[in-house]
Structures are given as structure tokens and as C-alpha cells.
Protein backbone atom coordinates (compact mmCIF):
# COMPACT_ATOMS: atom_id res chain seq x y z
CA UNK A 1 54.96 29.47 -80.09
CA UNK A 2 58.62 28.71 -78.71
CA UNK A 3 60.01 29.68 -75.33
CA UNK A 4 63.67 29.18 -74.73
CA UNK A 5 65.56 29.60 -71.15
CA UNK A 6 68.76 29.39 -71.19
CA UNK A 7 70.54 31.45 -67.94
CA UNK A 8 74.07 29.77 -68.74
CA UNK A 9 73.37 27.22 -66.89
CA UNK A 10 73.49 23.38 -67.39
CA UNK A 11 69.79 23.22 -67.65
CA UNK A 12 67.91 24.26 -70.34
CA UNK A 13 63.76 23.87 -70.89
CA UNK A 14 62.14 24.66 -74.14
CA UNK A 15 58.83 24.49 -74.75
CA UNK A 16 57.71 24.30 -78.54
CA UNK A 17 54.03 22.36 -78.01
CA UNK A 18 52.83 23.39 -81.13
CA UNK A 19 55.78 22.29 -83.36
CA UNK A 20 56.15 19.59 -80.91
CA UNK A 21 52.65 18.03 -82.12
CA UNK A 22 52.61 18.70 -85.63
CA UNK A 23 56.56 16.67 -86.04
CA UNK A 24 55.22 13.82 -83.79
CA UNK A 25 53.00 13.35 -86.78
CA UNK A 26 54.22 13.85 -89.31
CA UNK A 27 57.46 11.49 -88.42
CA UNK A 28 54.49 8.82 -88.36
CA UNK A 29 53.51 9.61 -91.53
CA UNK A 30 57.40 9.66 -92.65
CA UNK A 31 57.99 6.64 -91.41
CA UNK A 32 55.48 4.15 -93.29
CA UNK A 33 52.32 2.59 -93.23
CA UNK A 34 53.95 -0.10 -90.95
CA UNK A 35 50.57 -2.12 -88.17
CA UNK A 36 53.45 -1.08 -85.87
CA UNK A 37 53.55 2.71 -86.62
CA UNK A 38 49.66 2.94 -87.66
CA UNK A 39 48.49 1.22 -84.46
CA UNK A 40 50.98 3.12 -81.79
CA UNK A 41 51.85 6.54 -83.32
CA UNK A 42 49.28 8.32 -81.04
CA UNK A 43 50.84 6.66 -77.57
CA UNK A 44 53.71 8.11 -78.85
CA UNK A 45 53.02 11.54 -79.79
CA UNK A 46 50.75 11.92 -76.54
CA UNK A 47 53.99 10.59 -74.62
CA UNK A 48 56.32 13.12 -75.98
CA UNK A 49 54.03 15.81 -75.67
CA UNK A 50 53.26 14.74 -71.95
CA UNK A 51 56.95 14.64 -70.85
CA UNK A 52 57.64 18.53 -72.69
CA UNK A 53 54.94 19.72 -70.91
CA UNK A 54 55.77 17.87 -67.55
CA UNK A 55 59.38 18.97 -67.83
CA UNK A 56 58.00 23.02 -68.48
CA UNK A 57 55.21 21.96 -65.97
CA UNK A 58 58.27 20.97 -62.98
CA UNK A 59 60.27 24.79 -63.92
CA UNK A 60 56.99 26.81 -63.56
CA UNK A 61 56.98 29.60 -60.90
CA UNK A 62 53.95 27.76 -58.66
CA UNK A 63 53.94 26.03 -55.61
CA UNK A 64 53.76 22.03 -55.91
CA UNK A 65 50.16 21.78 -55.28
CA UNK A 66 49.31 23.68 -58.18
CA UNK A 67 52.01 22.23 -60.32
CA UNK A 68 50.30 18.83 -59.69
CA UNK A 69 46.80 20.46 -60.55
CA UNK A 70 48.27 22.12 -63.88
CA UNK A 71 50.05 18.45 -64.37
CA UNK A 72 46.44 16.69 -64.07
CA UNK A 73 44.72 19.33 -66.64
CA UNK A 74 48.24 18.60 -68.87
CA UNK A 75 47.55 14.69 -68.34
CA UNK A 76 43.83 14.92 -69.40
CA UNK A 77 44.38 16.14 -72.63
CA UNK A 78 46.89 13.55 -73.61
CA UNK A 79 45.13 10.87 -72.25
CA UNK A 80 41.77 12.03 -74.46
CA UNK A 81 44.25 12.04 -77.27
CA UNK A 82 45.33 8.50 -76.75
CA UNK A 83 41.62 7.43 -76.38
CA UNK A 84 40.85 8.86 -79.44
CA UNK A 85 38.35 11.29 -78.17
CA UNK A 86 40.64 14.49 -79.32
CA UNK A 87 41.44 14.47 -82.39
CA UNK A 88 45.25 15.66 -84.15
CA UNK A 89 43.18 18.85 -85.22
CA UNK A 90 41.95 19.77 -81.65
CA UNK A 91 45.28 19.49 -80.17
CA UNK A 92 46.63 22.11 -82.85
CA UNK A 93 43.44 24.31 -81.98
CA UNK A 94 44.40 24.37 -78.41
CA UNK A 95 48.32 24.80 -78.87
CA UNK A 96 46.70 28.02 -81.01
CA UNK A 97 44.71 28.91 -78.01
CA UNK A 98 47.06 28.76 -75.70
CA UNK A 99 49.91 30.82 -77.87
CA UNK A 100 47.22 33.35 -78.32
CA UNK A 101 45.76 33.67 -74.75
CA UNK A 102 47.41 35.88 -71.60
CA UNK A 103 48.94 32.84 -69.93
CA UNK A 104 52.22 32.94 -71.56
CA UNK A 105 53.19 36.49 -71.61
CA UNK A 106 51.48 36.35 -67.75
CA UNK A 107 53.89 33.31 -66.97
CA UNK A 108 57.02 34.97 -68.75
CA UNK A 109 56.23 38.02 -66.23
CA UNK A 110 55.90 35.93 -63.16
CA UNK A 111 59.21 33.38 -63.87
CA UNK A 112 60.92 36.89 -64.57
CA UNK A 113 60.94 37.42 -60.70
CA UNK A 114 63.33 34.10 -60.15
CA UNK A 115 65.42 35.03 -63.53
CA UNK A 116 66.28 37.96 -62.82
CA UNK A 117 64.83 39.32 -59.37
CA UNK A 118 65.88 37.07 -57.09
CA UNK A 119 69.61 36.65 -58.03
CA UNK A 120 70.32 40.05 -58.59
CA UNK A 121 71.83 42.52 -55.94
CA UNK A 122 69.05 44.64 -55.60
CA UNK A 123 67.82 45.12 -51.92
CA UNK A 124 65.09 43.30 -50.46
CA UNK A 125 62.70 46.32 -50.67
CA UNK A 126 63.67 46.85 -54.52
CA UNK A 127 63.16 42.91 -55.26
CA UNK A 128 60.08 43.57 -53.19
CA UNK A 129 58.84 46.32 -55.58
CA UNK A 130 59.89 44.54 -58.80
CA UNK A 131 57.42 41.87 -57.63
CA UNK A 132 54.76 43.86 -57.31
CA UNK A 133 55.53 45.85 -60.84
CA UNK A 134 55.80 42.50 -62.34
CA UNK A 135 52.63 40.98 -60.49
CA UNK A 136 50.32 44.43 -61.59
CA UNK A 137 51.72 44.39 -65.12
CA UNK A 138 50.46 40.40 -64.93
CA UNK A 139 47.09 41.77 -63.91
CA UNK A 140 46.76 44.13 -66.52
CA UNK A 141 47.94 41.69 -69.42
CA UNK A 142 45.83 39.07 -68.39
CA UNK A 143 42.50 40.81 -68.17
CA UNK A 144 43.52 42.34 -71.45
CA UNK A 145 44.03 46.72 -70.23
CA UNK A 146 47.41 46.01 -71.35
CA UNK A 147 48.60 45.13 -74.60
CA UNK A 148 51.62 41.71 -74.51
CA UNK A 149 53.39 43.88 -77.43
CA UNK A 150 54.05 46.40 -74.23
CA UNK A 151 56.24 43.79 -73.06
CA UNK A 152 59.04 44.52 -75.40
CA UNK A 153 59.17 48.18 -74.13
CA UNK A 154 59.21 47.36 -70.92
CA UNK A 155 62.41 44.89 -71.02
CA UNK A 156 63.89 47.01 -73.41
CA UNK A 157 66.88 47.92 -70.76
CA UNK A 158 67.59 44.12 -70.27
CA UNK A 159 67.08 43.01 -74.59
CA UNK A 160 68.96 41.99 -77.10
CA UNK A 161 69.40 42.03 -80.45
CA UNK A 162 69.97 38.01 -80.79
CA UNK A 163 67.10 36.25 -81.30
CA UNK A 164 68.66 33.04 -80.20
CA UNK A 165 71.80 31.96 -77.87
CA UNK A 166 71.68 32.25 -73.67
CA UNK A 167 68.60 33.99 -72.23
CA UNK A 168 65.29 34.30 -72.16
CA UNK A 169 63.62 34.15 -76.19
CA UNK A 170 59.87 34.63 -76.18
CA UNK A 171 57.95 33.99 -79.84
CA UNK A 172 53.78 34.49 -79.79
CA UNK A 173 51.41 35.82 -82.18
CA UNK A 174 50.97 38.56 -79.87
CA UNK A 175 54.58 39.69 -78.77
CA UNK A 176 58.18 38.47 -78.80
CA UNK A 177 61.07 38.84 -75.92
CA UNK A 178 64.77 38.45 -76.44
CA UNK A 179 66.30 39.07 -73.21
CA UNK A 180 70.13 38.76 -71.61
CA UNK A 181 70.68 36.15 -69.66
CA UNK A 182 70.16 37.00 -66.05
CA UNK A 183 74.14 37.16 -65.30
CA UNK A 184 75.05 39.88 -68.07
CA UNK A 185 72.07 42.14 -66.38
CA UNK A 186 73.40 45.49 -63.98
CA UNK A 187 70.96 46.15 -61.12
CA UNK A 188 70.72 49.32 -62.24
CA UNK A 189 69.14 47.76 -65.75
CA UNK A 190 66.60 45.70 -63.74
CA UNK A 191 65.62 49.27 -61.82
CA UNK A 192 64.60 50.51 -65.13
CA UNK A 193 62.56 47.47 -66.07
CA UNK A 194 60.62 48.03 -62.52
CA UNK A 195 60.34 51.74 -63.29
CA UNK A 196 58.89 50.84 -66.82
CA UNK A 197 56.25 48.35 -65.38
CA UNK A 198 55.26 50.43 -62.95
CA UNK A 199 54.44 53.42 -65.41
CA UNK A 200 52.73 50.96 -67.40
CA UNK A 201 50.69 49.30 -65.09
CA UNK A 202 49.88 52.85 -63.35
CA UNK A 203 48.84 53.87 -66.46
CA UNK A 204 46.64 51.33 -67.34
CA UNK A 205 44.49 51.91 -63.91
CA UNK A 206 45.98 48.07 -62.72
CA UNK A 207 44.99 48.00 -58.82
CA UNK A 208 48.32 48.82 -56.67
CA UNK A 209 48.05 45.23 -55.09
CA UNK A 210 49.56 41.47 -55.67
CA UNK A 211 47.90 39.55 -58.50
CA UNK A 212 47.99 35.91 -58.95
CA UNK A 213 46.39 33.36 -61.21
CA UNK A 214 45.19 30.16 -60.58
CA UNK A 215 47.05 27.98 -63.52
CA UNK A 216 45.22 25.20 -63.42
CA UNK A 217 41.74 26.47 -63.43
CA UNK A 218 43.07 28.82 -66.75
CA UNK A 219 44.37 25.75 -68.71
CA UNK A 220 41.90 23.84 -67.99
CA UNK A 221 39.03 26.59 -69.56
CA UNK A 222 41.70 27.37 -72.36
CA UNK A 223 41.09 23.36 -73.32
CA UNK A 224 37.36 22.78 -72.28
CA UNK A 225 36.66 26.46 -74.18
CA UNK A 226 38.28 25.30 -77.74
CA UNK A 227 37.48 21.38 -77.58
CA UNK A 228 33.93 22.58 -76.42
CA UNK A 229 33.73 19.83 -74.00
CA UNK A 230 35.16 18.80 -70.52
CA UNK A 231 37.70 15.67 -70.49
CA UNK A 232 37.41 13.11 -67.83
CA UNK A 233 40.22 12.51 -66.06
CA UNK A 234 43.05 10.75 -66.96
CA UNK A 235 42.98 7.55 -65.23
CA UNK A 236 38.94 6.83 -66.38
CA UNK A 237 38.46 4.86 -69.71
């Protein structure tokens, strides 16, 4: 799964937790049988994964008490890693959980408020009714009466061709996004993209009503459903 943001701006986040974990080992393995290497390649690999997921963690649409929640879930898993009580192959089975469950194409929905919502020139009632569209079609992909694949119909006004370069690039099992970047977007293309979630989610029988989804709480099943087991926290030995 990769997810690339990049509005033009000087900041970029990608997120590639799956690749990231399978290169952090096998540049141990690359590198030689070394005490060094052998005895420290897992405080590694949990570090690098800790600070991607931190840094995607800080640019997450939630306020800062759940960001420190979601951060604590994030922390736990590492932290089991370094202990040696999850193993290389439970880490890939939960990167493959997470690719494959609602919370990405849910998250891609709710950032696409600040992308491209906020900064546009639409009025406050039309950013107010993208929100909702947005929120319902959220609903309806997470508790699964709307397919993710739907996704790429309903940004088709604001896509591209490019599957790489400035703006928003989505890649999942279950659907892929290549969007503009939020500055070459006309109000009048983000008025379709409401239009189309709306149909969608009125089709689909999604309540008329604000949805939102507790991050933390979701990660943390997505983990303790495919390890099987509940992690302490991080700071216990």
C-alpha cells in the first residue's frame, strides 16, 4: 500500500508501511552477519517504522487527543516488535490488514476535506455540504454498503492520468486514487465530486448525518484481530 501527498508544497508525507518493513529487513540481511547488525537490526527497523508512522500519525485529520491515542496503539506494536513478542511475519500480516481494511480509503475521504475543501473558494454552505458528502460516503465505505473501487468514480472530475508527480496517489488492494493537486482543482470540479458522493451515498441508504470514527479504537482491533492477542503497552517490559 503507498499513499503519496504532495499539494506543491514544501512538505511531503508518504506512507509505504508495508514496503517500509520488508526493506528494513532485508538491508539487515544485505548487510552481513555482523554481532552488530544481528543483535540491533530489530531496534532499528521498529525505529524507522515508528517515526513513518509518527510523521503520517502528526498530518492525520484528528484532533490531538486522538492523534496521541492512535500514536500509543502505533507505539505498542513497535515496542512488541523490539521485545520480540511480534514476530517480522506478524508485522507483514497487519500492514496486509490494514491495506485491506476501510481505514485508508475512510482516512483518504476525511483528509480530502483539508486538501481540497477547505482551501477552495467554495462558500461556507458548499464546504459545509462537501463535508457531509464526504463524511456519509466515509460511513458507507467503512461499514462496507459501499464498495472503495467507487472512489475512483467519484473523484473522477478532480483525476489524473499520472500515477505519480504532485497530488494525492492512493494504491490498495481494493482501489487506487490519482488526484490533482488541490491548486490545479476549479470549484466548479470539487461541486461535481460533492454531487457524485452524495448520489452515492444516497444510494447506498448511508444515514443523512455526520459520521466519524474513532482511529484509535480501529487500529488498535485491526492489530489485536490479526496478531490474535492484545499488546501491553509500550513502556511495560
Amino acid at each position: 500500500m503507498d499513499v503519496e501527498i504532495d499539494s506543491g508544497k514544501p512538505q511531503r508525507n508518504t506512507l509505504a508501511l508495508g514496503c517500509l518493513i520488508v526493506v528494513g529487513v532485508l538491508v539487515v540481511v544485505l548487510a552481513g552477519g555482523g554481532w552488530f547488525v544481528w543483535s540491533h537490526w530489530k531496534g532499528w527497523t521498529a525505529d524507522a517504522m515508528e517515526s513513518v508512522m509518527m510523521k503520517a500519525t502528526a498530518k492525520a485529520d484528528i484532533d490531538d487527543a486522538e492523534k496521541a491515542q492512535v500514536e500509543d496503539e502505533l507505539r505498542r506494536l513497535t515496542a512488541g516488535f523490539r521485545r520480540g513478542d511480534v514476530t517480522v511475519g506478524e508485522l507483514l500480516e497487519v500492514a496486509k490488514a490494514v491495506t485491506e481494511s476501510p481505514l485508508i480509503p475512510a482516512a483518504v475521504l476525511f483528509g480530502a476535506r483539508t486538501q481540497y475543501l477547505d482551501p477552495s473558494g467554495l462558500s461556507d454552505e458548499e464546504k459545509a455540504a462537501g463535508t457531509l458528502a464526504l463524511s456519509r460516503l466515509a460511513h458507507g465505505v467503512y461499514d462496507g454498503s459501499i464498495d472503495p473501487a467507487v472512489l475512483s468514480k467519484v473523484f473522477g472530475p478532480i483525476s489524473t492520468t499520472s500515477g505519480s508527480g504532485r497530488g494525492v496517489h492512493v494504491s490498495t488492494p481494493n482501489f487506487q486514487l490519482h488526484l490533482r493537486p488541490p491548486a490545479d482543482v476549479t470549484d466548479d470540479e470539487l461541486l461535481q465530486v460533492i454531487t457524485l458522493a452524495t448520489q452515492q451515498a444516497d444510494d447506498a441508504g448511508v444515514p443523512d448525518e455526520p459520521y466519524t470514527i474513532d482511529a484509535s479504537d480501529e487500529i488498535a482491533k485491526v492489530i489485536g484481530e490479526t496478531l490474535g492477542r492484545e499488546l501491553p503497552p509500550p513502556d511495560e517490559p
